[in-house]
PDB file of N, CA and C in Angstrom:
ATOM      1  N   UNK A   1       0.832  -1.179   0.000  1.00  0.00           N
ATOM      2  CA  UNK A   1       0.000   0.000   0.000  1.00  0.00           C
ATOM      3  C   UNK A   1       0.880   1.248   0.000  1.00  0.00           C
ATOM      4  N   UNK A   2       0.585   2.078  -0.172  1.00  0.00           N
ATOM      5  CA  UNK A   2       0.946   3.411  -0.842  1.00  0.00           C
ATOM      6  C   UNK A   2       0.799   4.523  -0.182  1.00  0.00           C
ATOM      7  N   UNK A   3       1.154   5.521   0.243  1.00  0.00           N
ATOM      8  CA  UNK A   3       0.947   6.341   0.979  1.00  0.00           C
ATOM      9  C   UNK A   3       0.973   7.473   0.332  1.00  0.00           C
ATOM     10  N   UNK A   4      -0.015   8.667   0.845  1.00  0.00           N
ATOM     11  CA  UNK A   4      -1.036   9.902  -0.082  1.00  0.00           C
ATOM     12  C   UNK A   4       0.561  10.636  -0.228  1.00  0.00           C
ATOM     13  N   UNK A   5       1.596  10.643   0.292  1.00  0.00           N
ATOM     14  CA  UNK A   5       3.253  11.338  -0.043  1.00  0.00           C
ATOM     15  C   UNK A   5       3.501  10.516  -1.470  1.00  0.00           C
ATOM     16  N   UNK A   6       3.498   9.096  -1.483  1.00  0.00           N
ATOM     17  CA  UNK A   6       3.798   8.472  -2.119  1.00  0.00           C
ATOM     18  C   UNK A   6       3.271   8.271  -3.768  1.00  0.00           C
ATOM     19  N   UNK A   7       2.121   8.778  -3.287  1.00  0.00           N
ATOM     20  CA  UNK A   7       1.001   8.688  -4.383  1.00  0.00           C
ATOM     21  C   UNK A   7       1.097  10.133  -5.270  1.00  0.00           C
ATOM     22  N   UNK A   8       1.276  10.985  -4.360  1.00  0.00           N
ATOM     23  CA  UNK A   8       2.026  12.340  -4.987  1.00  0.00           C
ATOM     24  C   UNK A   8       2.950  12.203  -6.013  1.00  0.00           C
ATOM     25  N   UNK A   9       3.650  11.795  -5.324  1.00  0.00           N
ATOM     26  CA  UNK A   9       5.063  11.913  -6.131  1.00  0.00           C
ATOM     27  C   UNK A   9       5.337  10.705  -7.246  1.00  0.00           C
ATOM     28  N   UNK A  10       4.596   9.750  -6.678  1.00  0.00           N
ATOM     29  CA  UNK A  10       4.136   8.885  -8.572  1.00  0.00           C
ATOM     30  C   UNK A  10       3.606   9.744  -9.548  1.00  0.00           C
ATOM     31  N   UNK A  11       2.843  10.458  -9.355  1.00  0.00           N
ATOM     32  CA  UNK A  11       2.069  11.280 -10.434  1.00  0.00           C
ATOM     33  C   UNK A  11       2.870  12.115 -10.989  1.00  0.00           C
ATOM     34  N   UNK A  12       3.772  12.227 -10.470  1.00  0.00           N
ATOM     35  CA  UNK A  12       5.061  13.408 -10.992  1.00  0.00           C
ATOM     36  C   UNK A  12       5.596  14.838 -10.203  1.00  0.00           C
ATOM     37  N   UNK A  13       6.368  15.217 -11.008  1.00  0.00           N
ATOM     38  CA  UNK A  13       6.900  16.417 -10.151  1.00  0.00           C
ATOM     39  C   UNK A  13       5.725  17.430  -9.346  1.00  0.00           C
ATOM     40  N   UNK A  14       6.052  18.214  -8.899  1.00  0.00           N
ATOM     41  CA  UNK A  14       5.327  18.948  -7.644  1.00  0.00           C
ATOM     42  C   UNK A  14       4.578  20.200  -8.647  1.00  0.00           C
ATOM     43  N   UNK A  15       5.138  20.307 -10.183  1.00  0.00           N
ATOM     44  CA  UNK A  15       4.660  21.533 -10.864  1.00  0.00           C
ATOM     45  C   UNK A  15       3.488  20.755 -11.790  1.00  0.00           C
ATOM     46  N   UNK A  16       3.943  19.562 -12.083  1.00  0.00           N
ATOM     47  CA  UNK A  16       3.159  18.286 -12.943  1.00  0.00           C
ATOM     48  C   UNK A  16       1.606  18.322 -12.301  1.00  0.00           C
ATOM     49  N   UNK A  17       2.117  17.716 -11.259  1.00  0.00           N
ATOM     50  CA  UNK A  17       1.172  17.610  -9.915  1.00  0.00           C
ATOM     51  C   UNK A  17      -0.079  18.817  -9.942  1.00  0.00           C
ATOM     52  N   UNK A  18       0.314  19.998  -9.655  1.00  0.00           N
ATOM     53  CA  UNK A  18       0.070  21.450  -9.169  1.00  0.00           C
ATOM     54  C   UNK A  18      -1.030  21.631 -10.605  1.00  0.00           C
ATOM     55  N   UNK A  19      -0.314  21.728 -12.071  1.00  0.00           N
ATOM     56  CA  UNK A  19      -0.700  21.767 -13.103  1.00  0.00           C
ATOM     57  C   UNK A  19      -2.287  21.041 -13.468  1.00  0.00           C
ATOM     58  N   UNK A  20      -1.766  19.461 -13.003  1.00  0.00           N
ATOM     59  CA  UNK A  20      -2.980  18.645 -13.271  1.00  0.00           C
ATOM     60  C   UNK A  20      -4.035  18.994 -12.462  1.00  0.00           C
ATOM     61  N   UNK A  21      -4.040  19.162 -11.157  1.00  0.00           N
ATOM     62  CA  UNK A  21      -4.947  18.972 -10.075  1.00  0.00           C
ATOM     63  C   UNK A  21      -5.399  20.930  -9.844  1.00  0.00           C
ATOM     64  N   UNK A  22      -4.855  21.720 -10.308  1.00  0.00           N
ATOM     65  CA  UNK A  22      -5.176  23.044 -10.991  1.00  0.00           C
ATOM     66  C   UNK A  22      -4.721  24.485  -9.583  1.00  0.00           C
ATOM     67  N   UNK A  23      -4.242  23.584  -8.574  1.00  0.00           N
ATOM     68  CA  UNK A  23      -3.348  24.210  -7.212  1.00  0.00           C
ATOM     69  C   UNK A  23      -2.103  24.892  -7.614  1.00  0.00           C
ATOM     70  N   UNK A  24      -1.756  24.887  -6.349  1.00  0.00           N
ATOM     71  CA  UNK A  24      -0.285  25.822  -6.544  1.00  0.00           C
ATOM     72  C   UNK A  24       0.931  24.372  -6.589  1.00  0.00           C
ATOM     73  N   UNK A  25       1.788  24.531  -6.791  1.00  0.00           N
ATOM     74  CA  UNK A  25       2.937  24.053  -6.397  1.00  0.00           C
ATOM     75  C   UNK A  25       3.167  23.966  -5.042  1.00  0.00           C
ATOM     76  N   UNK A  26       2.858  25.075  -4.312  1.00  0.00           N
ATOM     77  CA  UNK A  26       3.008  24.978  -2.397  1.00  0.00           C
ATOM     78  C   UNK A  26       1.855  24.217  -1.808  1.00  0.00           C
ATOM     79  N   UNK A  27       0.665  23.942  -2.547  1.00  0.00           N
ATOM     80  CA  UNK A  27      -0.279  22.725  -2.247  1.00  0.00           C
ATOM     81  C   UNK A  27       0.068  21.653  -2.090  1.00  0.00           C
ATOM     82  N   UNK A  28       0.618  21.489  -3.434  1.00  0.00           N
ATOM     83  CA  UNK A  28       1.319  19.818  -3.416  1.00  0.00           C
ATOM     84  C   UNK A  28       2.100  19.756  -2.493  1.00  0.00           C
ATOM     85  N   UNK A  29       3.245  20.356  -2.361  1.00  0.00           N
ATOM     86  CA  UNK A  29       4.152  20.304  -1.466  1.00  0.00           C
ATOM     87  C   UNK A  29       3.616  20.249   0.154  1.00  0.00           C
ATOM     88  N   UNK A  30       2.789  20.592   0.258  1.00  0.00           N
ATOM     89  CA  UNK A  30       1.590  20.803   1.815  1.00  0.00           C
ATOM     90  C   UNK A  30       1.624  19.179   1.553  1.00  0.00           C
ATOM     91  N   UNK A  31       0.438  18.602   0.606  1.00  0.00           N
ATOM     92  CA  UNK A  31       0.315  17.546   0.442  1.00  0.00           C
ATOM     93  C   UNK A  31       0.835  16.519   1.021  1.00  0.00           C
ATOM     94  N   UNK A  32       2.458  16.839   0.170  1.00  0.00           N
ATOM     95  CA  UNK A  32       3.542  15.550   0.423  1.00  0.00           C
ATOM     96  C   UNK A  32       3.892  15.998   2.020  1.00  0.00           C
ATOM     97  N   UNK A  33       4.339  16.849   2.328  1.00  0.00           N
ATOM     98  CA  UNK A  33       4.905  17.031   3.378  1.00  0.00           C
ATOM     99  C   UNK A  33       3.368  16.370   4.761  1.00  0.00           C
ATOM    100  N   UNK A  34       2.371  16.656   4.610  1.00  0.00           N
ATOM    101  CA  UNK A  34       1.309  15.834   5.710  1.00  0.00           C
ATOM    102  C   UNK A  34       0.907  14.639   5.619  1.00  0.00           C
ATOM    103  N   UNK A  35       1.297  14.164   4.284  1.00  0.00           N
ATOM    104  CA  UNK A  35       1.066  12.873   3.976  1.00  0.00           C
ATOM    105  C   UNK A  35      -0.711  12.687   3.731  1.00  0.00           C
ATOM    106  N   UNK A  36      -1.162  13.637   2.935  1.00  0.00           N
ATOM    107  CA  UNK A  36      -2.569  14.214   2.932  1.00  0.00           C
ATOM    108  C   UNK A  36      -3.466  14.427   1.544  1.00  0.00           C
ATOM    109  N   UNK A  37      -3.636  13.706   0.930  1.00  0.00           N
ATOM    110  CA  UNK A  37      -4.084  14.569   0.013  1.00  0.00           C
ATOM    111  C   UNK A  37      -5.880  14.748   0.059  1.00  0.00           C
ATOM    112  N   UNK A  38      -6.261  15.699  -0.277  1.00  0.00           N
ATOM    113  CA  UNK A  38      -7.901  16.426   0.435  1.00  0.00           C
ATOM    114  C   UNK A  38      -9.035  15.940  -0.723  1.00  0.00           C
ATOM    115  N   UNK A  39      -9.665  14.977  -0.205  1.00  0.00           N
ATOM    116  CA  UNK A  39     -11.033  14.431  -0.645  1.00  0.00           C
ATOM    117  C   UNK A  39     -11.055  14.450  -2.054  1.00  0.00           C
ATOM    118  N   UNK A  40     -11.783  16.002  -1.666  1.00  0.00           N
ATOM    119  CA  UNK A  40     -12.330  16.462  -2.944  1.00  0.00           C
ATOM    120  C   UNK A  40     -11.128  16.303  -4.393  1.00  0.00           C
ATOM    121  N   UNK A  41      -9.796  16.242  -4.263  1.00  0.00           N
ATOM    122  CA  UNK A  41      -8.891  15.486  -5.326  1.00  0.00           C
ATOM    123  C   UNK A  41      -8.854  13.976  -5.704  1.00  0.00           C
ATOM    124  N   UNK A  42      -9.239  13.761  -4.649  1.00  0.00           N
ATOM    125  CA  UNK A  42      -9.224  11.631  -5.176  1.00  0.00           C
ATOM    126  C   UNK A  42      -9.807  11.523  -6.437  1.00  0.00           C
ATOM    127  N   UNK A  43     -10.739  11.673  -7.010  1.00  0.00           N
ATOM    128  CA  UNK A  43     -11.122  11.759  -8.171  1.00  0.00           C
ATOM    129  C   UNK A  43     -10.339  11.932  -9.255  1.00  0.00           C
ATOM    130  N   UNK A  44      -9.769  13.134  -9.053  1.00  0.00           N
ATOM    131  CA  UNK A  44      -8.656  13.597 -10.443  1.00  0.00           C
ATOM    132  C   UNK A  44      -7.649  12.543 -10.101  1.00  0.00           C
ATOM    133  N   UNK A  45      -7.056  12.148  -9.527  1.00  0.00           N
ATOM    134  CA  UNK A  45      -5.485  11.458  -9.025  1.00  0.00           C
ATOM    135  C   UNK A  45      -6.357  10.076 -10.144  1.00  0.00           C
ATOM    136  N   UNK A  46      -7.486   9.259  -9.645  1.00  0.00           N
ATOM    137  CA  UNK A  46      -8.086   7.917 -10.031  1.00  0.00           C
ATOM    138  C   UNK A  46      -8.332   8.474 -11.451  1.00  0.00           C
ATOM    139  N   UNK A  47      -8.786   9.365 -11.785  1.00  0.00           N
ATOM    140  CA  UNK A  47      -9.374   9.843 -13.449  1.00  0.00           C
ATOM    141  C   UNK A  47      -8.112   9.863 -14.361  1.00  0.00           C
ATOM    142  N   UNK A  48      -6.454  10.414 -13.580  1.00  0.00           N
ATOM    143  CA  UNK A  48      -5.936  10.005 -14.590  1.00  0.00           C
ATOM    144  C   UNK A  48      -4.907   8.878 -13.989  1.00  0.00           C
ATOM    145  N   UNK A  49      -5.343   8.076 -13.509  1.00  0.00           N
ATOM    146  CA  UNK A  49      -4.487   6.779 -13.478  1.00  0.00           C
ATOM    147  C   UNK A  49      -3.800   6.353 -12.038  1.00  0.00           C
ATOM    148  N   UNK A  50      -3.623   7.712 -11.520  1.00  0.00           N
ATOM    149  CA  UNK A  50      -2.224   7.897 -10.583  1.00  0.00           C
ATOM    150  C   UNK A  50      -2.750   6.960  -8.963  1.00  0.00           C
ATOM    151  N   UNK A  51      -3.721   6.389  -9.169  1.00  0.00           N
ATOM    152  CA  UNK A  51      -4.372   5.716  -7.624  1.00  0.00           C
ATOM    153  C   UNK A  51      -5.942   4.987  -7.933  1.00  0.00           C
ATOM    154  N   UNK A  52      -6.066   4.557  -7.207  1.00  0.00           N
ATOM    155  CA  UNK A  52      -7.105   3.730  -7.073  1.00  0.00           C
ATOM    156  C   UNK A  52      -8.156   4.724  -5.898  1.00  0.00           C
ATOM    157  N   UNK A  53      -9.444   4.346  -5.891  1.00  0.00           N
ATOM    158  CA  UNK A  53     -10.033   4.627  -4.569  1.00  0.00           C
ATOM    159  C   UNK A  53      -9.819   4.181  -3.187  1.00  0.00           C
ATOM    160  N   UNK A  54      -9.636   3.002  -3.713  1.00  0.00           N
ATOM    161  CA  UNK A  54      -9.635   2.258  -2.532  1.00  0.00           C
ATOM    162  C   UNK A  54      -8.144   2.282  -1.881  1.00  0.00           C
ATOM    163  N   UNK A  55      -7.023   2.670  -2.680  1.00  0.00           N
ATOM    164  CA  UNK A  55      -5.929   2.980  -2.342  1.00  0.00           C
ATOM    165  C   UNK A  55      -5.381   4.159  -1.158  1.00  0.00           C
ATOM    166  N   UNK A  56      -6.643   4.949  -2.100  1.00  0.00           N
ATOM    167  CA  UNK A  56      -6.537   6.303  -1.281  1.00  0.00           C
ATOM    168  C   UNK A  56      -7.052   6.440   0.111  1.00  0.00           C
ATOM    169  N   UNK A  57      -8.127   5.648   0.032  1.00  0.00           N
ATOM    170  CA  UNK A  57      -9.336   5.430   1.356  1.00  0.00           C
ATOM    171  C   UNK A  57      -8.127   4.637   2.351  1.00  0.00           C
ATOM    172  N   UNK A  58      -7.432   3.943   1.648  1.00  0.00           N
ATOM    173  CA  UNK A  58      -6.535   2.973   2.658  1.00  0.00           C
ATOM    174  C   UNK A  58      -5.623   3.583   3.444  1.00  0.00           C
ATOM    175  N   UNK A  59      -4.624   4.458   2.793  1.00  0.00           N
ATOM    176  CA  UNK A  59      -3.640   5.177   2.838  1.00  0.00           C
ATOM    177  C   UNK A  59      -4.235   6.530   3.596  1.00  0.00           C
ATOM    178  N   UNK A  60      -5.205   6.977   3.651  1.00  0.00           N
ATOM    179  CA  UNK A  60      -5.992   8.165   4.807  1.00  0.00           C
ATOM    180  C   UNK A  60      -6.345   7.345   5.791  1.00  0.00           C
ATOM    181  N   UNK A  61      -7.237   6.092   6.171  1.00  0.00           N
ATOM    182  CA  UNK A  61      -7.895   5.377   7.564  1.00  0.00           C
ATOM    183  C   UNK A  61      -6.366   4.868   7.985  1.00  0.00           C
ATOM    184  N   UNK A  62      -5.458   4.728   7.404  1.00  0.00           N
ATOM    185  CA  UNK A  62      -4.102   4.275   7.894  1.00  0.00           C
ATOM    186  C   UNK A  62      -3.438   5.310   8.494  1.00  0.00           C
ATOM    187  N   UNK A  63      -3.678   6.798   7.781  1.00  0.00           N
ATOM    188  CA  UNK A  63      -2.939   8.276   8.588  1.00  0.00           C
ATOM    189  C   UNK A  63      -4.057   8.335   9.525  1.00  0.00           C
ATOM    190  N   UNK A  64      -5.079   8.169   9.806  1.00  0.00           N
ATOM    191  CA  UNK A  64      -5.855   8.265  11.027  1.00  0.00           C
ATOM    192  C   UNK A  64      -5.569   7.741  12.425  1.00  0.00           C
ATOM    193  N   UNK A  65      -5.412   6.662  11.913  1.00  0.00           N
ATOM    194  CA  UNK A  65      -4.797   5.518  12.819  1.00  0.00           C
ATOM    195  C   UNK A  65      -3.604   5.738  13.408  1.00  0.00           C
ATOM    196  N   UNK A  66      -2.669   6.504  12.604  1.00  0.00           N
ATOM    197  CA  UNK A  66      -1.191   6.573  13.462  1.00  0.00           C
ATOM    198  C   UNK A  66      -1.398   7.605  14.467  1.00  0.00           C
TER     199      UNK A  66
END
């Protein structure tokens, strides 16, 4: 399993990232650095390839947990 840092930075660089998902560059970087990425994006990350749902759901009830 994969973690929402991890899942970031598969999708590509932090401007790649920023570009696709229509944020800043200091978003993403928020992102990676909390190990977080916010709901309302799971969609775009699964729409173009970069995660699963259920990946994502895993990798957040798992940051809950710690």
């Amino acid at each position: 399993m994969h973690t929402h840092s991890e899942i970031v930075k598969r999708a590509g660089t932090a401007e790649e990232v920023a570009c696709a998902r229509g944020v800043s560059v200091h978003t993403v970087r928020s992102w990676i650095k909390r190990n977080s990425i916010p709901a309302e994006h799971w969609a775009g990350f699964v729409g173009d390839g970069k995660a699963t749902f259920e990946e994502l759901g895993l990798a957040a009830a798992k940051q809950v947990q710690a």
